[in-house]
Structures are given as structure tokens and as C-alpha cells.
Protein backbone atom coordinates (compact mmCIF):
# COMPACT_ATOMS: atom_id res chain seq x y z
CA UNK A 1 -5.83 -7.54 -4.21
CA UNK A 2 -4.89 -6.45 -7.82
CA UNK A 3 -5.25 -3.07 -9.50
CA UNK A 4 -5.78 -4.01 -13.49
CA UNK A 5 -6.29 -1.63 -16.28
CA UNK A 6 -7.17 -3.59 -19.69
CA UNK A 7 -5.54 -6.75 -18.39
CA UNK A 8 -2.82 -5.05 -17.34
CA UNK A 9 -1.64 -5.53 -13.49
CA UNK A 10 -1.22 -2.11 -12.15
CA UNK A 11 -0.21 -3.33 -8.60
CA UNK A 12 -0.51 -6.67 -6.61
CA UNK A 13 -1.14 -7.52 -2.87
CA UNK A 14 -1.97 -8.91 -0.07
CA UNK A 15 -0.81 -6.19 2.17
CA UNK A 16 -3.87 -3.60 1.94
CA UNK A 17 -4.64 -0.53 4.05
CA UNK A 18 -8.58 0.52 3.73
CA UNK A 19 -8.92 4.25 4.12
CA UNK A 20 -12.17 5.82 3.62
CA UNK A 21 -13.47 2.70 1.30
CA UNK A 22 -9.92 2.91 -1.18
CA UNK A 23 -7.28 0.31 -1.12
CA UNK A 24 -3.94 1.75 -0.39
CA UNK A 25 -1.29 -0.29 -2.31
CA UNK A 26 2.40 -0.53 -0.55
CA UNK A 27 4.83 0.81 -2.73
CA UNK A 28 6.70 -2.09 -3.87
CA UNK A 29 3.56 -3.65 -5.20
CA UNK A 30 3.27 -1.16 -7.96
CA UNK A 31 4.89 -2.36 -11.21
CA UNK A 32 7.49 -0.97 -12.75
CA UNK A 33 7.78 1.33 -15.85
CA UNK A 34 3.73 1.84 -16.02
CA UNK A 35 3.53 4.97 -14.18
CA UNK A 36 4.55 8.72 -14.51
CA UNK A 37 4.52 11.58 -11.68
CA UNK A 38 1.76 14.49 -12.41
CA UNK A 39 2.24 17.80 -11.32
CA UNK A 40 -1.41 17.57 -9.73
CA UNK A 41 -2.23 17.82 -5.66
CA UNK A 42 -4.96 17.88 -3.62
CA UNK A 43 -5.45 18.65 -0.09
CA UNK A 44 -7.58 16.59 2.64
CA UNK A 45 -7.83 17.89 5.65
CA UNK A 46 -7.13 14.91 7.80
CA UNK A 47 -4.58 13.56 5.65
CA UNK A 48 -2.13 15.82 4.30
CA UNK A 49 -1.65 16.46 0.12
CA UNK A 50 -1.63 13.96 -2.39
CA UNK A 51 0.18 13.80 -5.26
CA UNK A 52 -0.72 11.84 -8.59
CA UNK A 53 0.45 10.10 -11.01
CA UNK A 54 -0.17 8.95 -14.13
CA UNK A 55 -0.96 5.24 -15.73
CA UNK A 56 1.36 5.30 -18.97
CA UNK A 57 0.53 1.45 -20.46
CA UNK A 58 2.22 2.08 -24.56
CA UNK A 59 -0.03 5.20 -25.93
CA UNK A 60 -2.90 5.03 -23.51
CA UNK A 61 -2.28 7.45 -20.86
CA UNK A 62 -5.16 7.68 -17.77
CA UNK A 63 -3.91 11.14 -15.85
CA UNK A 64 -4.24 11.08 -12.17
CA UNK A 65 -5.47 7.64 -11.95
CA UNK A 66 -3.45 7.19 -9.09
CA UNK A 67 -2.85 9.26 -5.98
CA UNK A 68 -0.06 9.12 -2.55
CA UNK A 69 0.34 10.74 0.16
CA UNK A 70 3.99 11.01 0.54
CA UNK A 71 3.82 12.73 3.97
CA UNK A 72 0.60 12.12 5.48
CA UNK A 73 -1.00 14.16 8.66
CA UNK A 74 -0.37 11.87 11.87
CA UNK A 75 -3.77 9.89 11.38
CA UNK A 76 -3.36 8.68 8.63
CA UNK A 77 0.18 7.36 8.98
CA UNK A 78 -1.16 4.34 8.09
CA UNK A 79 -0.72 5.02 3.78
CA UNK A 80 2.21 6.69 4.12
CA UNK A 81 4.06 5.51 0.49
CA UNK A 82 1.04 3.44 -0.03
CA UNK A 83 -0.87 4.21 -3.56
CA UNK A 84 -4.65 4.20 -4.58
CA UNK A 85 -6.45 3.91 -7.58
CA UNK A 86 -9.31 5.88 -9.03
CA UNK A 87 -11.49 3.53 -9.90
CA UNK A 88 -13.80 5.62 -11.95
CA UNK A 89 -11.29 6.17 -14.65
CA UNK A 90 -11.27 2.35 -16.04
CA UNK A 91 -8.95 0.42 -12.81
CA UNK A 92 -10.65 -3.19 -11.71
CA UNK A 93 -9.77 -3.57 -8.73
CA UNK A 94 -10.06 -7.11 -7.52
């Protein structure tokens, strides 16, 4: 699977974790240099707090396009330094 933003590969994989319907990427198949940490979290009650990050690709920046869980709840152990995409804010994911 590949996370592309105006032609751009965001991340690459065969190694995918479905959790509730998103693609969790493993860390290593995110590409280097397009990304920047936010300072935004959320909670989810069954998995912990994500944190977000930002898709910096020249000067088009998409904030909080991509989310982690760094230190996920016990059932969801499964993403733990795994990424996802928001697909609503321009990602393919294919």
C-alpha cells in the first residue's frame, strides 16, 4: 500500500495494520525529510493519545495529516510506531 500526496510517496508497504478502517504504516516506510512533528494530540479511549504530524512537501504544508500512537493502550499494541493518514485532507491511499 502507498500513501501519495500530489504524486508524491508519503509512505510505502506491504506490511499494513487495519485499525478501525485506517492503514497503519510501520515506521520505516515513511520517507524521509517530508514530515514535521505538530504539537497536536488527541485522546481515544481504547488506544491511548496520538500525536501528529505534519506533511511538509517544498511550500505546501497539510497540518495533522498524519497521526501515531507512540504508546498505545494494551489493545491496540498492534500500531505501536505505526503511522496513518487522513485521508480527507488530499492523501491517495492505494
Amino acid at each position: 500500500m502507498q500513501a501519495i500526496f500530489n504524486g508524491t510517496v508519503l509512505a510505502d508497504s506491504d506490511d499494513i495494520v487495519m485499525v478501525d478502517g485506517n492503514p497503519y504504516f510501520p515506521r520505516s516506510a515513511m520517507a524521509e525529510g517530508l514530515f514535521r512533528a505538530s504539537d497536536h494530540a488527541t485522546v481515544c479511549g481504547w488506544k491511548g493519545t496520538a500525536r501528529y504530524w505534519d506533511v511538509v512537501i517544498g511550500d505546501q504544508v497539510i497540518r495533522n495529516a498524519v497521526w501515531t500512537y507512540d504508546t498505545p493502550k494494551p489493545d491496540a499494541e498492534s500500531i505501536r510506531e505505526r503511522f496513518a493518514f487522513y485521508r480527507g485532507k488530499g492523501v491517495e491511499l492505494q
